[in-house]
Protein backbone atom coordinates (compact mmCIF):
# COMPACT_ATOMS: atom_id res chain seq x y z
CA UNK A 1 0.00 0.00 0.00
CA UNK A 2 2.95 2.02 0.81
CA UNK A 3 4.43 1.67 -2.71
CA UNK A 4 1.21 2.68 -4.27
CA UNK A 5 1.05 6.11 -2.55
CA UNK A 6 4.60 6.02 -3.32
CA UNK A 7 3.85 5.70 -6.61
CA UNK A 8 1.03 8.17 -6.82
CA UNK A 9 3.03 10.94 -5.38
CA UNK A 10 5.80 10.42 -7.82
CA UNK A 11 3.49 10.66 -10.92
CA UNK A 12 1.87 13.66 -9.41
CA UNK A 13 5.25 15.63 -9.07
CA UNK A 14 6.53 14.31 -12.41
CA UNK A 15 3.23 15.96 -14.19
CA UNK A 16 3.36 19.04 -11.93
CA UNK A 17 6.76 19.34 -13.14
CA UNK A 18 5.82 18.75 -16.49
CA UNK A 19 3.15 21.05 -16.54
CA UNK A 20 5.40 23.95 -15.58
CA UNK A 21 7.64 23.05 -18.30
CA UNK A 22 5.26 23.22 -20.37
CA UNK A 23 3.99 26.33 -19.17
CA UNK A 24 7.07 27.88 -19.12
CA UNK A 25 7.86 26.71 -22.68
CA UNK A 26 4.61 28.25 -24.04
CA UNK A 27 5.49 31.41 -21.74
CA UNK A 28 8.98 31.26 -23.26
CA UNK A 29 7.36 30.98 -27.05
CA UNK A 30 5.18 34.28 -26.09
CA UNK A 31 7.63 36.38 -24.99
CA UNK A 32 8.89 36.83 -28.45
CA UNK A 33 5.66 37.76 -29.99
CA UNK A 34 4.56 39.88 -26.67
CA UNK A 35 5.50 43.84 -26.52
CA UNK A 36 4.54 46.83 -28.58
CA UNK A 37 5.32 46.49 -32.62
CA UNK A 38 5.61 49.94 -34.23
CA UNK A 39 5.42 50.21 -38.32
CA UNK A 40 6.22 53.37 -39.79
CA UNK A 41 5.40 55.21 -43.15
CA UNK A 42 6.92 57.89 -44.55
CA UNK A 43 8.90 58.54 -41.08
CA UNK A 44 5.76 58.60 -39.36
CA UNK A 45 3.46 56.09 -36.85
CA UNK A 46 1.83 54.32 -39.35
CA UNK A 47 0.44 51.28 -36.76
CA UNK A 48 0.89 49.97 -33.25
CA UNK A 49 0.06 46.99 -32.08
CA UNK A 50 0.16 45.63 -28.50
CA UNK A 51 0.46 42.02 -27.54
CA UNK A 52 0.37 40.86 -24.20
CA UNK A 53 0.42 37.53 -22.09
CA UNK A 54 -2.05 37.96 -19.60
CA UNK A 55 -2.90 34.92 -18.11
CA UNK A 56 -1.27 32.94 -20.44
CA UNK A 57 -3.07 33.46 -23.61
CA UNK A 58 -2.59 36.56 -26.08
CA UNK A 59 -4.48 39.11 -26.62
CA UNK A 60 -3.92 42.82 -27.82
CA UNK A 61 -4.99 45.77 -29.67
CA UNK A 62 -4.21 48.21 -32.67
CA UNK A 63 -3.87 51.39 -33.56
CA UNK A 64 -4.04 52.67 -36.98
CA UNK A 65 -2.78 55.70 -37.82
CA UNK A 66 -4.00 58.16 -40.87
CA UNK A 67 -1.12 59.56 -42.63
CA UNK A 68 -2.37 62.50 -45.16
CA UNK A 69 -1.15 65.99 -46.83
CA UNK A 70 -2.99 68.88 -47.65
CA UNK A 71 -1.44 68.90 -51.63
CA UNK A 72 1.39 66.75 -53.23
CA UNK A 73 4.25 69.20 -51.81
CA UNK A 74 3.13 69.05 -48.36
CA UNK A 75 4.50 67.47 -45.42
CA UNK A 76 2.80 64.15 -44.52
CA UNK A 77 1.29 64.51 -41.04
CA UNK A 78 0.07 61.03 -38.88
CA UNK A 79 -2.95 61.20 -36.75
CA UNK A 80 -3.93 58.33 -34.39
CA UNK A 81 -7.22 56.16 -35.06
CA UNK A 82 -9.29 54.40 -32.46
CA UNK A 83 -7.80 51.89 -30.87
CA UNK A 84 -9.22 48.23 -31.87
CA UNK A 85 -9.02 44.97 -29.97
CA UNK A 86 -7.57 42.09 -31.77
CA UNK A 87 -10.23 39.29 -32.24
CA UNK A 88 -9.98 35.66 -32.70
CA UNK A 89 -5.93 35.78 -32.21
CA UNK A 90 -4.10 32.16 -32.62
CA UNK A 91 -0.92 31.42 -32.42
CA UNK A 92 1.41 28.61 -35.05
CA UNK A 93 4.99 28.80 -34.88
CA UNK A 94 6.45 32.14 -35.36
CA UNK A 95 3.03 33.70 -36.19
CA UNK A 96 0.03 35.40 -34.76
CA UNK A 97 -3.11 35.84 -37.08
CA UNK A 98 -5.79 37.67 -36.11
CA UNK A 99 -8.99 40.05 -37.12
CA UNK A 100 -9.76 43.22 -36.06
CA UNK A 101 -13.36 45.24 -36.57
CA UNK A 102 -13.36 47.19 -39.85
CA UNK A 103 -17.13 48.89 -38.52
CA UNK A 104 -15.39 52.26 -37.07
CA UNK A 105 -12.36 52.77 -39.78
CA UNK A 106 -14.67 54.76 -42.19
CA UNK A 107 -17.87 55.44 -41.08
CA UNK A 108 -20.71 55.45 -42.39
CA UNK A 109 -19.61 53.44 -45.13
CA UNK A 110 -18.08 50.43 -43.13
CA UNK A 111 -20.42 50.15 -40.17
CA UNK A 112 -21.38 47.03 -42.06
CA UNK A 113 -17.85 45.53 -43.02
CA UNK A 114 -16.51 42.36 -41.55
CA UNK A 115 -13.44 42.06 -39.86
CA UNK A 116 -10.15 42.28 -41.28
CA UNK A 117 -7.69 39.84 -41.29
CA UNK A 118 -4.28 39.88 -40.17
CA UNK A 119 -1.16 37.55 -39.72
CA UNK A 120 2.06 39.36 -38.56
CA UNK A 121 5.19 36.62 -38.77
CA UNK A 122 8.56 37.19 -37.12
CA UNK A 123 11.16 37.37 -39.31
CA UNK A 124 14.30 38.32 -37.17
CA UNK A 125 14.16 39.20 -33.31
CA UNK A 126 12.30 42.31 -32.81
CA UNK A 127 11.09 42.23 -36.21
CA UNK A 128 8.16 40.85 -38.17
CA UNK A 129 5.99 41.46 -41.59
CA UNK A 130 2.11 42.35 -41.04
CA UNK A 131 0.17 41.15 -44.19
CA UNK A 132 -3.42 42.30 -44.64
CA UNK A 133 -5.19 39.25 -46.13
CA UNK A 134 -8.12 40.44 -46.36
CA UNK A 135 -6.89 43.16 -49.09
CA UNK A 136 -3.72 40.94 -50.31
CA UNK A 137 -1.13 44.11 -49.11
CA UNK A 138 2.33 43.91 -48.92
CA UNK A 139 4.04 43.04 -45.91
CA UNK A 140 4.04 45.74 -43.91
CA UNK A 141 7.74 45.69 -41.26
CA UNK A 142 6.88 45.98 -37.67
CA UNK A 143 9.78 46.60 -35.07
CA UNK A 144 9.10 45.53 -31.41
CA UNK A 145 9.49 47.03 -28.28
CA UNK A 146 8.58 45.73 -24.64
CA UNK A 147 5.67 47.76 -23.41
């Protein structure tokens, strides 16, 4: 009977120890995608974008910026958006896709729109592209910060 407790307690410290690892591993994974990621255009905020661990899973949210000029020989000036939570974010490998809410970007006109989706994939520490797949873009480059 004593061996069987024995036993019992082992198991339960090996997956308690296990679980940690895993834990940590998964806390280890997030730490490179966690922090602020900055994209510029023109020399100016373009987009932020805020991931954080809390509680072990990721979430975050982005701000778009609008970059305009008055005329063609004007200085581009940046003005924040609203801020938007990131919906529906996963995780695979080096890369977070998510959606974000397209209803307060242009309204009237988009009240109606469904979200937008996003992947942004690290490509070097501290660095990673942002496609737009819901309008095909470019990669956009997004440098990261902690918060």
């Amino acid at each position: 009977m004593k061996s069987g407790i024995a036993i019992v307690l082992l198991l339960a410290g090996v997956l308690t120890s296990a679980q940690k690892d895993i834990a940590q591993t998964t806390q280890a994974d997030h730490s490179r995608l966690t922090g602020v990621w900055r994209g510029q255009m023109n020399d100016l905020p373009a987009l932020t974008l805020v991931v954080t661990d809390e509680g072990g899973g990721l979430s975050g949210a982005v701000l778009f910026y609008f970059l305009t000029r008055k005329t063609e020989n004007d200085p581009w000036t940046s003005t924040p958006g609203l801020p938007e939570p990131v919906l529906h974010l996963r995780v695979e490998g080096d890369t977070i896709s998510f959606d974000v809410s397209h209803r307060r970007a242009h309204p009237p006109r988009t009240l109606n729109d469904p979200p937008v989706h996003f992947h942004l994939r690290l490509t070097a520490p501290n660095q990673s592209e942002l496609v737009n797949e819901s309008e095909h873009s470019p990669a956009f480059i997004l440098t990261r910060s902690e918060y």
